[in-house]
N, C-alpha and C. Protein backbone atom coordinates (compact mmCIF):
# COMPACT_ATOMS: atom_id res chain seq x y z
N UNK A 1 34.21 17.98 21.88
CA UNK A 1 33.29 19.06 21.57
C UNK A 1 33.40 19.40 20.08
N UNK A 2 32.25 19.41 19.38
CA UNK A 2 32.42 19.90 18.31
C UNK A 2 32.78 21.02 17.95
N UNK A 3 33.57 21.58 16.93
CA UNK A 3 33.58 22.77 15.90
C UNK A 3 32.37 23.20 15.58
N UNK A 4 32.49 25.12 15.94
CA UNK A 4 31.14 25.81 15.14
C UNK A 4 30.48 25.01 13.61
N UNK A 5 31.86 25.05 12.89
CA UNK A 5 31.37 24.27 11.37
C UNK A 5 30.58 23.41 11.19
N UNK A 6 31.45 22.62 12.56
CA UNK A 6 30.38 21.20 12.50
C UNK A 6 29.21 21.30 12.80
N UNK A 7 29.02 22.08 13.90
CA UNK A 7 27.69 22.16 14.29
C UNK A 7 26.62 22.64 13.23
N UNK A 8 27.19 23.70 12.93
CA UNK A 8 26.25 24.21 11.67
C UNK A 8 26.30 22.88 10.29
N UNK A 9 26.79 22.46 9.63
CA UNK A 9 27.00 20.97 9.37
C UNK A 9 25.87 20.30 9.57
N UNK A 10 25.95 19.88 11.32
CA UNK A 10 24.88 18.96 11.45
C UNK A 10 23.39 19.99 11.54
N UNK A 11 23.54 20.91 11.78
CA UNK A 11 22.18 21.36 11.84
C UNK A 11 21.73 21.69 10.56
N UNK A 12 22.27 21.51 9.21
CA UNK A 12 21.96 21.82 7.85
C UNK A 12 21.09 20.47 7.98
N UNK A 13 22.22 19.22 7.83
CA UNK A 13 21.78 18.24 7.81
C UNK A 13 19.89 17.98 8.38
N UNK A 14 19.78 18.46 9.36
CA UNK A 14 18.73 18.13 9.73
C UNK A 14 17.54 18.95 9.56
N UNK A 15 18.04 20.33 8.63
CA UNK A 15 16.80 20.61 8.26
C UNK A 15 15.68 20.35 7.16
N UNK A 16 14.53 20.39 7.19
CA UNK A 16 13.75 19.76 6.42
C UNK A 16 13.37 20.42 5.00
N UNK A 17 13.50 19.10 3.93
CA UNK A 17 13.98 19.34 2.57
C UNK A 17 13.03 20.84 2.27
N UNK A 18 11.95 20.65 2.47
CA UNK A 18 10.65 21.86 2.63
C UNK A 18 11.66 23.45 2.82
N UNK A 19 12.42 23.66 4.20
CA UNK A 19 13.20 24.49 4.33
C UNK A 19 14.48 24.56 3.82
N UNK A 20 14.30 24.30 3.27
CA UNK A 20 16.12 24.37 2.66
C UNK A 20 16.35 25.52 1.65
N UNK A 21 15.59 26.02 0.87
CA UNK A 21 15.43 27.10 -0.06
C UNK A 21 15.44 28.34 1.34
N UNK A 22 14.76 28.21 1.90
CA UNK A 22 14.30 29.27 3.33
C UNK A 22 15.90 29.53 3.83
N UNK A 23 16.46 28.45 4.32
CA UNK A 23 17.91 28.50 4.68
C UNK A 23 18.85 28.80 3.92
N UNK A 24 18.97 28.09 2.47
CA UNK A 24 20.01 28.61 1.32
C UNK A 24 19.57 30.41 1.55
N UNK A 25 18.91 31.39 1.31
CA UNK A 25 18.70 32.51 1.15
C UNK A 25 19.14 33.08 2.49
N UNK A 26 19.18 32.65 3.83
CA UNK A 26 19.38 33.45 4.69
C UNK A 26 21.15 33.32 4.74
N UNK A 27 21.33 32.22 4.50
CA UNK A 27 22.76 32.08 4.59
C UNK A 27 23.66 32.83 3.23
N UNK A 28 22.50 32.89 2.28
CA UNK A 28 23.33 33.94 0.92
C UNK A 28 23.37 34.88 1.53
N UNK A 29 21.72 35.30 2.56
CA UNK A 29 22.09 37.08 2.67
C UNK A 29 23.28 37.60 3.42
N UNK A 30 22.99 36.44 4.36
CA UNK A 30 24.95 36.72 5.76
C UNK A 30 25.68 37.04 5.22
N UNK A 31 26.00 35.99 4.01
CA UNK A 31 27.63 36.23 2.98
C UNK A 31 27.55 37.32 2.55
N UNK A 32 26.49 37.91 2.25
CA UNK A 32 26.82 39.07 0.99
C UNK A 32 26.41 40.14 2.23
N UNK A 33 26.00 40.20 3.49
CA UNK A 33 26.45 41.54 4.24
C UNK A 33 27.42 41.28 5.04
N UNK A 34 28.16 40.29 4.96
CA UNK A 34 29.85 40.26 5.67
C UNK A 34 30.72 40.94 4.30
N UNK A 35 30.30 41.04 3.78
CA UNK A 35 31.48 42.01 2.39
C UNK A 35 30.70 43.38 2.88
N UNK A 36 32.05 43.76 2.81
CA UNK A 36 31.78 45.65 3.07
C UNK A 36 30.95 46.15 2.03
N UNK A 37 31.45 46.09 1.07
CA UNK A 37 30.88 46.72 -0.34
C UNK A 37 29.65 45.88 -0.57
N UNK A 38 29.52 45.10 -0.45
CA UNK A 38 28.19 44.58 -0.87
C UNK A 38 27.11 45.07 0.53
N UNK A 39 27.49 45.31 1.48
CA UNK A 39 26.18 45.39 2.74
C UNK A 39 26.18 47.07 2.10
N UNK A 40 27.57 47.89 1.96
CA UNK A 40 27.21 49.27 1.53
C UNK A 40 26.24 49.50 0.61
N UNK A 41 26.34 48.63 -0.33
CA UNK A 41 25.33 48.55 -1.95
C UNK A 41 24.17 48.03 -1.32
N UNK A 42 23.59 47.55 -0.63
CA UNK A 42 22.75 46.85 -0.47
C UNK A 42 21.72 47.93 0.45
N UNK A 43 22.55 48.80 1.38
CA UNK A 43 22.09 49.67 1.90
C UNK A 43 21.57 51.20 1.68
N UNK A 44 22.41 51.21 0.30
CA UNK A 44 22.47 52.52 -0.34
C UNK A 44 20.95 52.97 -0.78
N UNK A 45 21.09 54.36 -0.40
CA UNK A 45 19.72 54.81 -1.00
C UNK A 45 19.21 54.51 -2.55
N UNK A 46 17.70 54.31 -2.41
CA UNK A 46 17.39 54.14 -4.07
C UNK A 46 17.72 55.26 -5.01
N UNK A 47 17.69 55.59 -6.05
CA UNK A 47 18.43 56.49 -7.16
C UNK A 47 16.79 56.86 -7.33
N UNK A 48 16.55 57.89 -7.28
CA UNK A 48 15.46 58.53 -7.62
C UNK A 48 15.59 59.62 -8.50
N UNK A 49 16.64 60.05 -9.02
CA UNK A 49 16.67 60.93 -10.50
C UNK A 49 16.01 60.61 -11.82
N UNK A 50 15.67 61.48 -11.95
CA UNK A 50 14.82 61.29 -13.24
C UNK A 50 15.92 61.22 -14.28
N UNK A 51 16.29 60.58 -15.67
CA UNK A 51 16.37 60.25 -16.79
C UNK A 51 16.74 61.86 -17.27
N UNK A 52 17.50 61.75 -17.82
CA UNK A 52 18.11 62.95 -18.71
C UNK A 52 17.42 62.94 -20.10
N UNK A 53 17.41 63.67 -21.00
CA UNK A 53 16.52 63.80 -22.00
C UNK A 53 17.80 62.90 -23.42
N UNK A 54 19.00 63.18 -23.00
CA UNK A 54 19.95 62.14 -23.67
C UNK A 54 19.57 60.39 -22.97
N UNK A 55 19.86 60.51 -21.62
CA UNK A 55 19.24 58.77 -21.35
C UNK A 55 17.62 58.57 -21.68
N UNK A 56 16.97 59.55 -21.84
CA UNK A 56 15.54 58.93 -22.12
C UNK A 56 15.94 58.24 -23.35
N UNK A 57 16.75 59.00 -25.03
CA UNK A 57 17.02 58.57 -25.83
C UNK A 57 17.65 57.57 -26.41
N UNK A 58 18.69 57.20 -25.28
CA UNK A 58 19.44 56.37 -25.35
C UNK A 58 18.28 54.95 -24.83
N UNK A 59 17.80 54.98 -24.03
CA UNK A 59 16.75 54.10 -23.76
C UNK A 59 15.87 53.92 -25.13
N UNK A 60 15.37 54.76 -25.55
CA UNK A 60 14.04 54.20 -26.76
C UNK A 60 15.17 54.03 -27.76
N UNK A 61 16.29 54.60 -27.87
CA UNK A 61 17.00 53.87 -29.15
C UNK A 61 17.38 52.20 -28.57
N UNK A 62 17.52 51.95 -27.55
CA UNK A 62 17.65 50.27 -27.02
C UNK A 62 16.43 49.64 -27.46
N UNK A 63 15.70 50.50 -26.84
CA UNK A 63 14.19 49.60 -27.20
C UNK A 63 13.93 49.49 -28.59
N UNK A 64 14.09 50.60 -29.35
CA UNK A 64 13.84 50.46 -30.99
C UNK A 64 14.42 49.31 -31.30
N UNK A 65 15.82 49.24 -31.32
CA UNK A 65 16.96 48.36 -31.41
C UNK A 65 16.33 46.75 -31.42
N UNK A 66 15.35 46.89 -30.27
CA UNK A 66 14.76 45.48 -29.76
C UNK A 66 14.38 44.82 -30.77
N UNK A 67 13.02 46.02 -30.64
CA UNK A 67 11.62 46.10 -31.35
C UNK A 67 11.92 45.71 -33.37
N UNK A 68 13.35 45.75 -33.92
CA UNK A 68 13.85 45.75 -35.11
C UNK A 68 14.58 44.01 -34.88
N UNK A 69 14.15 43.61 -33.76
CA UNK A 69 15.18 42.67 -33.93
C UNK A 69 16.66 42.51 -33.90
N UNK A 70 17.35 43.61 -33.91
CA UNK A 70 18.77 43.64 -33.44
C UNK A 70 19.42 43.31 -32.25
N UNK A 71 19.14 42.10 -31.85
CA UNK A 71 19.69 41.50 -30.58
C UNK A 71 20.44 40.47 -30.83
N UNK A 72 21.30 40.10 -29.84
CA UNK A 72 21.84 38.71 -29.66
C UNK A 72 22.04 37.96 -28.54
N UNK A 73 21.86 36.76 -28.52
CA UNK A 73 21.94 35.87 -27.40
C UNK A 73 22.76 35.89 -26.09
N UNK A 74 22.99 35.50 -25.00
CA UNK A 74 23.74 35.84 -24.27
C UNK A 74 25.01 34.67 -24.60
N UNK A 75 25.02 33.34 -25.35
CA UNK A 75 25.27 32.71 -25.52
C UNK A 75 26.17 32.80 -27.18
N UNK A 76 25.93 33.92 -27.63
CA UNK A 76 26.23 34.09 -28.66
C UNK A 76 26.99 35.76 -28.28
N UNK A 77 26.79 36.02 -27.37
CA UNK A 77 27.81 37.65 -26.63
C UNK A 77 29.18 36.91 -26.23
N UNK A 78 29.15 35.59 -25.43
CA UNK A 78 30.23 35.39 -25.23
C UNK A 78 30.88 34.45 -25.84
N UNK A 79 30.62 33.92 -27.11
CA UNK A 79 31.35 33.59 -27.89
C UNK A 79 31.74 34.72 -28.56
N UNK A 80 31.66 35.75 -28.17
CA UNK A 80 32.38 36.73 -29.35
C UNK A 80 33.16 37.36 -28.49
N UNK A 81 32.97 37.58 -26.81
CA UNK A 81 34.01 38.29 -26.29
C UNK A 81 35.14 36.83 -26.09
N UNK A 82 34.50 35.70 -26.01
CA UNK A 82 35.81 34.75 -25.71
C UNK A 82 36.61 34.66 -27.08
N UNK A 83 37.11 35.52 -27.99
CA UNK A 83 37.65 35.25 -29.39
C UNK A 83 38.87 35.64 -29.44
């Protein structure tokens, strides 16, 4: 008799290339609501507070920031935290 593993195994195996994106996602979602903290986060109510008049600012100073060109790569963030 086979092992659960296996079984699931062979039944990967045989599903069709078409479904396989369909299956990768249901099997991400299992994993990530077998973690406590992640099914809690996942469940948690949406944040519906409005923006403080300091985070509105802090927001258009990001965006200014943009809009000036003061950015850097994500590729160029972690060469500077790996230093």
């Amino acid at each position: 008799m086979k092992s659960t593993r296996d079984r699931i195994h062979q039944l990967v195996d045989e599903v069709p290339e078409g479904d396989l994106a369909t299956v990768a996602l249901l099997l991400t979602e299992r994993h990530a609501t077998a973690d406590p903290f992640l099914r809690a986060l996942a469940n948690a109510p949406e944040d519906d507070e409005s923006l403080t008049p300091e985070e509105q600012d802090a927001v258009q100073e990001g965006l200014d920031a943009i809009a000036r060109g003061e950015v850097i790569s994500a590729s160029e963030l972690r060469r500077t935290i790996d230093r």
